[in-house]
C-alpha atoms as a PDB file:
ATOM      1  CA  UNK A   1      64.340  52.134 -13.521  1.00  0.00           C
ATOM      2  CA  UNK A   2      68.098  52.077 -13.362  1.00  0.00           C
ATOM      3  CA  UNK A   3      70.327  53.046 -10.646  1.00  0.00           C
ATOM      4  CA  UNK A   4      72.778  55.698 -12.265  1.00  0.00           C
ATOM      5  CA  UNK A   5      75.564  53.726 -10.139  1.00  0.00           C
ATOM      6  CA  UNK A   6      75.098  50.430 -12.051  1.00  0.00           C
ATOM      7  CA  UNK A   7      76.846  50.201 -15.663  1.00  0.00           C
ATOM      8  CA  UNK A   8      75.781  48.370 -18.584  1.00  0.00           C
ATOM      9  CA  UNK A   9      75.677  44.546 -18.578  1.00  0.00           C
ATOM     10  CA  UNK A  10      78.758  43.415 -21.222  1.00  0.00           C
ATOM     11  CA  UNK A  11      77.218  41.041 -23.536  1.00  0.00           C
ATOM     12  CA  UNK A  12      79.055  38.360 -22.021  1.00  0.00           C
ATOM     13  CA  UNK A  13      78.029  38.118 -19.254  1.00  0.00           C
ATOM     14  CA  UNK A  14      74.091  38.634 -20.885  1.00  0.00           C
ATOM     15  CA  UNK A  15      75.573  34.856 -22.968  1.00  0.00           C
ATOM     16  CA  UNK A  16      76.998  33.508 -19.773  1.00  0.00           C
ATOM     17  CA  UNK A  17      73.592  33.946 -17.979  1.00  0.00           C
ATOM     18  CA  UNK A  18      71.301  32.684 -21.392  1.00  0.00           C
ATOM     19  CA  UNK A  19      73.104  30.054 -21.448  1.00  0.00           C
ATOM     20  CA  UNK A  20      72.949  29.121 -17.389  1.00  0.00           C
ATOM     21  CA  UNK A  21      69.148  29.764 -17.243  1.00  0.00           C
ATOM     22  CA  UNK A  22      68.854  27.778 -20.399  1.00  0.00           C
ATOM     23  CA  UNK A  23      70.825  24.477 -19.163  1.00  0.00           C
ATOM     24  CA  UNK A  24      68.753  25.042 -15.899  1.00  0.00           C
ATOM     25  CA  UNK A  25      65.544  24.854 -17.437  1.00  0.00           C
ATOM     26  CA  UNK A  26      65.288  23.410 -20.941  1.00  0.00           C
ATOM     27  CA  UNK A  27      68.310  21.078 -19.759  1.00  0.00           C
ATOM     28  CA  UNK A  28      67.310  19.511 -16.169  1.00  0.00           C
ATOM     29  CA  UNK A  29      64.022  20.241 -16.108  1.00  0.00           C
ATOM     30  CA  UNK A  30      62.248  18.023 -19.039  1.00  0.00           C
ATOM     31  CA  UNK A  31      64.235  14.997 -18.530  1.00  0.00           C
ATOM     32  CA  UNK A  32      63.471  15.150 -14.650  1.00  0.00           C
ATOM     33  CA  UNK A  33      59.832  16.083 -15.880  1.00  0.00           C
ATOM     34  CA  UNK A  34      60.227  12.326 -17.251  1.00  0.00           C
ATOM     35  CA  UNK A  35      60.861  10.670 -14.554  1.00  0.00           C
ATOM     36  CA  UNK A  36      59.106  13.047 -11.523  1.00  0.00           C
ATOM     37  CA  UNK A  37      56.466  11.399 -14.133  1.00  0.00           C
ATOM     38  CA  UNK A  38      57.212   7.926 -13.608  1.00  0.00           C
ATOM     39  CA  UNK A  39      59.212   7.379 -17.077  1.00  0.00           C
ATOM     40  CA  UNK A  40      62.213   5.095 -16.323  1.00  0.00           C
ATOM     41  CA  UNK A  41      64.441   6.789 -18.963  1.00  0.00           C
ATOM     42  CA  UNK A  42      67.866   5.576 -18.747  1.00  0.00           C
ATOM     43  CA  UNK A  43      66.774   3.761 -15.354  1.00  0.00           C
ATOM     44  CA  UNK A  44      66.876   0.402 -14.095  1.00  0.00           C
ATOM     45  CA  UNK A  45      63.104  -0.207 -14.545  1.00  0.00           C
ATOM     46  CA  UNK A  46      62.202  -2.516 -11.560  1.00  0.00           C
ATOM     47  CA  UNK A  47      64.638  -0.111  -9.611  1.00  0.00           C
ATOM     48  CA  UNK A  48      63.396   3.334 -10.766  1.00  0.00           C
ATOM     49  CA  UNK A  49      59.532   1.964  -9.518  1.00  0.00           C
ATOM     50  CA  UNK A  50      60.707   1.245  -6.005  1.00  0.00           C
ATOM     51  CA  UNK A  51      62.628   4.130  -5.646  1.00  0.00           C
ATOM     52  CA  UNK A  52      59.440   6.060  -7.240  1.00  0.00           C
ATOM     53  CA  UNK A  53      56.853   4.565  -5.127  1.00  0.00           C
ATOM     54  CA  UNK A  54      58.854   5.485  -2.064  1.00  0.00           C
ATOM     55  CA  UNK A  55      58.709   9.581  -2.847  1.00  0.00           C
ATOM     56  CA  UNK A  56      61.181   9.430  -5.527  1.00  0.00           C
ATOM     57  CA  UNK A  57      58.916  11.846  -8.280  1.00  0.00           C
ATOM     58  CA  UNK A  58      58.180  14.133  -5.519  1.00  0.00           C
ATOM     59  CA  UNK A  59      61.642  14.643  -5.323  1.00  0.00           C
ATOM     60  CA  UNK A  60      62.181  15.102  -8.621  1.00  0.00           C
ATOM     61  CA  UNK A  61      59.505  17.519  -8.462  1.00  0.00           C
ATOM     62  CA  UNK A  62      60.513  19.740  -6.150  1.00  0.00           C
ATOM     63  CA  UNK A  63      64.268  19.585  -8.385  1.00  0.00           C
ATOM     64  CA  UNK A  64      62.250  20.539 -10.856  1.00  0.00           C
ATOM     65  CA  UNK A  65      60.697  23.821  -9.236  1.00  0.00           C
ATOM     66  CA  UNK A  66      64.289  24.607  -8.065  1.00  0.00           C
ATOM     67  CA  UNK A  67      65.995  24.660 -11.372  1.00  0.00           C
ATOM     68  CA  UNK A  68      63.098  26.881 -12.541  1.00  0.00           C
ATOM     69  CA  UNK A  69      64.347  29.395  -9.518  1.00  0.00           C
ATOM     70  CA  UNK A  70      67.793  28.957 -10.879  1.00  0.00           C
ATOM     71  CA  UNK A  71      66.932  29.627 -13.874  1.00  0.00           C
ATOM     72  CA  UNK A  72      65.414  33.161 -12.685  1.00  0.00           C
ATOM     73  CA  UNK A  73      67.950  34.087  -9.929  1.00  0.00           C
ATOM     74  CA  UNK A  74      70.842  33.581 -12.882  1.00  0.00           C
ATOM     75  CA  UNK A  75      68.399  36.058 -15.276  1.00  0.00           C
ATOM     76  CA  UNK A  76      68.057  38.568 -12.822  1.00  0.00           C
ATOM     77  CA  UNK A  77      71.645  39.267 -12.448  1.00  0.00           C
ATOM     78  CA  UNK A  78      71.348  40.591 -16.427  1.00  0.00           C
ATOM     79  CA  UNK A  79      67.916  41.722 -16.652  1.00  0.00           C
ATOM     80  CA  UNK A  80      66.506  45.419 -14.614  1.00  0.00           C
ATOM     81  CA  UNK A  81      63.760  43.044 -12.536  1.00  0.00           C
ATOM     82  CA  UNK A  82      67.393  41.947 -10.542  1.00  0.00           C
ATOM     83  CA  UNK A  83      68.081  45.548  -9.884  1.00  0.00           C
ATOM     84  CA  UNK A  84      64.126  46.665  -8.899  1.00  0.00           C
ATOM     85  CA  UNK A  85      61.585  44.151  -8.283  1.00  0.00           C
ATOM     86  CA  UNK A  86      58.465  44.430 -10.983  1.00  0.00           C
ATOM     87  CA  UNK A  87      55.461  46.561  -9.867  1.00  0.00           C
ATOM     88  CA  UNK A  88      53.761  42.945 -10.071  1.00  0.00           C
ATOM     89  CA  UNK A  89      55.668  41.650  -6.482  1.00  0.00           C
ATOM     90  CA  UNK A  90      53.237  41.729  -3.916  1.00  0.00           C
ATOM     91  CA  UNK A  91      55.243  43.741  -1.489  1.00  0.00           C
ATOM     92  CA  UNK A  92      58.367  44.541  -3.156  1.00  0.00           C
ATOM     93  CA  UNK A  93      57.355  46.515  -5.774  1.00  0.00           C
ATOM     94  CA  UNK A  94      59.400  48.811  -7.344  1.00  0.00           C
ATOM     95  CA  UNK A  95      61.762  48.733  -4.040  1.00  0.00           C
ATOM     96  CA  UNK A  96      65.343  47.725  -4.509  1.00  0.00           C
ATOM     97  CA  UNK A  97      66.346  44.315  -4.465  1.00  0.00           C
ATOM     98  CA  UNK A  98      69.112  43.383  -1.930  1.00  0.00           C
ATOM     99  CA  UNK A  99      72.398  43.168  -3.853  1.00  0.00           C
ATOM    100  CA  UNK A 100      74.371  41.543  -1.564  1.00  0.00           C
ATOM    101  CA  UNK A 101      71.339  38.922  -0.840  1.00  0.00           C
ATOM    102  CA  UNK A 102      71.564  38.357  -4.703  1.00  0.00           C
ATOM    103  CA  UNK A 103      75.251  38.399  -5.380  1.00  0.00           C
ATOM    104  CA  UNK A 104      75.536  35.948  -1.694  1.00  0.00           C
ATOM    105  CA  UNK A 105      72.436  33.291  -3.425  1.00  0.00           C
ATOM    106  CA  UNK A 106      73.843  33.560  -6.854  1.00  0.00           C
ATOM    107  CA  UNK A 107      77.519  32.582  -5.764  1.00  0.00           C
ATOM    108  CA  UNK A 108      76.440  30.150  -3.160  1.00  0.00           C
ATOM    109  CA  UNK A 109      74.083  27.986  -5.701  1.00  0.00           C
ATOM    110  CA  UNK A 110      77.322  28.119  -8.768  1.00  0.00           C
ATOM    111  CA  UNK A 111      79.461  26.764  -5.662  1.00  0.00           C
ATOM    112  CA  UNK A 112      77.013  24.144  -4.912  1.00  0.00           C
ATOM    113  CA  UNK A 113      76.134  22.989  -8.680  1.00  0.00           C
ATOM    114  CA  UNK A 114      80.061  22.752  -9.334  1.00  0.00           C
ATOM    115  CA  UNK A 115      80.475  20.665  -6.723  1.00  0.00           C
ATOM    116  CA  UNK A 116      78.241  18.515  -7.106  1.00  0.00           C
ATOM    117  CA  UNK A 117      79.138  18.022 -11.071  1.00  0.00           C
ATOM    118  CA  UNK A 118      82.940  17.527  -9.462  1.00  0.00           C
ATOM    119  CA  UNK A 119      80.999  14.688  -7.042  1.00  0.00           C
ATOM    120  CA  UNK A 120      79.050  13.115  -9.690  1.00  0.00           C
ATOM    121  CA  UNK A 121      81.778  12.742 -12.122  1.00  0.00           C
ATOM    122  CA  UNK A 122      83.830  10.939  -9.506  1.00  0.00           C
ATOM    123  CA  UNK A 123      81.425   9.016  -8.328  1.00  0.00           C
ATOM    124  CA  UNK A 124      81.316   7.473 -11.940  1.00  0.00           C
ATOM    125  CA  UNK A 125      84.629   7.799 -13.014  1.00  0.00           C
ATOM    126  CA  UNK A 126      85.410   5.759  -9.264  1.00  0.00           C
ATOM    127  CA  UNK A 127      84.659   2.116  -8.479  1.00  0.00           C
ATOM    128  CA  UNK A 128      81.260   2.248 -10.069  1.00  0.00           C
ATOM    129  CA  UNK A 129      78.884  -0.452  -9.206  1.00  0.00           C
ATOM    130  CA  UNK A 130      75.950  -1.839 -10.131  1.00  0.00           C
ATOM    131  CA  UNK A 131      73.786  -0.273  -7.592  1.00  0.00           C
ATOM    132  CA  UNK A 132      72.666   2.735  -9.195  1.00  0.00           C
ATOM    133  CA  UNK A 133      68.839   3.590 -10.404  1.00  0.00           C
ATOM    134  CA  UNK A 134      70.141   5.733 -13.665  1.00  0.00           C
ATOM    135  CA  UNK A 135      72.781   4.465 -16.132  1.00  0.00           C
ATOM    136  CA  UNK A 136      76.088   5.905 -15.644  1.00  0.00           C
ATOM    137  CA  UNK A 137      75.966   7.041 -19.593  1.00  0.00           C
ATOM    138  CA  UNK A 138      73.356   9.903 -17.961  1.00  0.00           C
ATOM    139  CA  UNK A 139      76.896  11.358 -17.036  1.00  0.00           C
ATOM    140  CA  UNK A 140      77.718  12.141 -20.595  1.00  0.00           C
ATOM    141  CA  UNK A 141      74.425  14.325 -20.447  1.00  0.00           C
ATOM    142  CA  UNK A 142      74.704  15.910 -17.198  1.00  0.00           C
ATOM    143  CA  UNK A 143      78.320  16.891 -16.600  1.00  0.00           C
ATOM    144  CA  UNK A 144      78.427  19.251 -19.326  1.00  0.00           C
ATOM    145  CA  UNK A 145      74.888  20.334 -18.837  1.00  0.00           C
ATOM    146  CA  UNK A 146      76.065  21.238 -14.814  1.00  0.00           C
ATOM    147  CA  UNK A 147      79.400  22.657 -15.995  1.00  0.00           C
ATOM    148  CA  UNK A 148      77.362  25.436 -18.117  1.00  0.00           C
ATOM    149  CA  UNK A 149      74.346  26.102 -15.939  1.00  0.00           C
ATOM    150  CA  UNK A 150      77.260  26.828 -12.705  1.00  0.00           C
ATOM    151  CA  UNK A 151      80.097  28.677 -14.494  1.00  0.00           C
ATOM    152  CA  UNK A 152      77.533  30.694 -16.609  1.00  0.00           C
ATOM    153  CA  UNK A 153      75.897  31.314 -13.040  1.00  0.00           C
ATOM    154  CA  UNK A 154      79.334  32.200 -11.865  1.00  0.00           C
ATOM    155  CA  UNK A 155      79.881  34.242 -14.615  1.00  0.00           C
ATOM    156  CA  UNK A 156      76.657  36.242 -14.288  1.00  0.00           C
ATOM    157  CA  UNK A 157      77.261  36.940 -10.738  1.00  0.00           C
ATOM    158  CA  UNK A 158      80.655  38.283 -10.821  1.00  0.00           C
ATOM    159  CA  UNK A 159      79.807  40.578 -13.645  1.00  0.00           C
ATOM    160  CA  UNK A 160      76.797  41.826 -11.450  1.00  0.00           C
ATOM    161  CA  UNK A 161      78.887  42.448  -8.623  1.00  0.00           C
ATOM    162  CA  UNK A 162      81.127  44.294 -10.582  1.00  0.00           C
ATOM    163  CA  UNK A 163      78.828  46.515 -12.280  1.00  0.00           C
ATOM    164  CA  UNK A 164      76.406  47.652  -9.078  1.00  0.00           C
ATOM    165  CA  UNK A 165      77.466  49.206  -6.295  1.00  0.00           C
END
């Protein structure tokens, strides 16, 4: 069920949010899988083990289940379930879901994740010492990773906004 107010979703913005939901998931999630599973890739072993034994995977964890949220907020802005919640949600079913809510989360978590990548990539491109857990080569993989998942975020959003009313 569509609202006759809300217009078709351009196919770029249906790319920009793919591709957001993808470097949320298949990106973050399997190499913080790794270590929420005690795997010191790219990690100081001796380092990654005290950091792990002190609540370090249940972090990681709990990263884990937030990218996978990510992931769905950024689809929902492209797919009908982020215009009427499935008949499946206890609740919410087939009631509207709150556009400005959406449009507000969706904005707030591509602010975030950009800067954050804008923090990380100074932290490493700074003064960077050996103190660090992970290797500061991990940058090479999660800049660009970050840089897609929030501006495809972005992207999504702003296209949603434009398009409902």
């Amino acid at each position: 069920m569509v609202n006759e107010r809300t217009q078709p979703v351009p196919r770029w913005a249906v790319r920009a949010a793919y591709a957001s939901a993808l470097s949320a998931t298949v990106g973050f999630i399997p190499l913080h899988a790794a270590w929420a599973a005690g795997i010191p890739l790219w990690a100081d072993e001796a380092r990654f083990r005290d950091w792990y034994a002190q609540g370090g995977g249940t972090y990681l964890l709990v990263l884990s289940g937030l990218a996978a949220l990510a992931g769905l907020l950024t689809l929902s802005l492209v797919r009908p379930w982020g215009l009427v919640f499935p008949r499946w949600v206890p609740l919410l079913a087939r009631r509207k879901v709150p556009r400005r809510t959406l449009v507000t989360t969706a904005f707030a978590v591509a602010a975030f994740l950009l800067l954050y990548t804008v923090w990380a990539a100074w932290q490493v491109a700074g003064d960077f010492t050996d103190d660090g857990i992970f290797s500061p080569w991990i940058v090479v993989y999660g800049i660009p990773q970050f840089l897609v998942w929030s501006i495809g975020l972005f992207l999504a959003a702003w296209s949603y906004r434009a398009r409902t009313t």
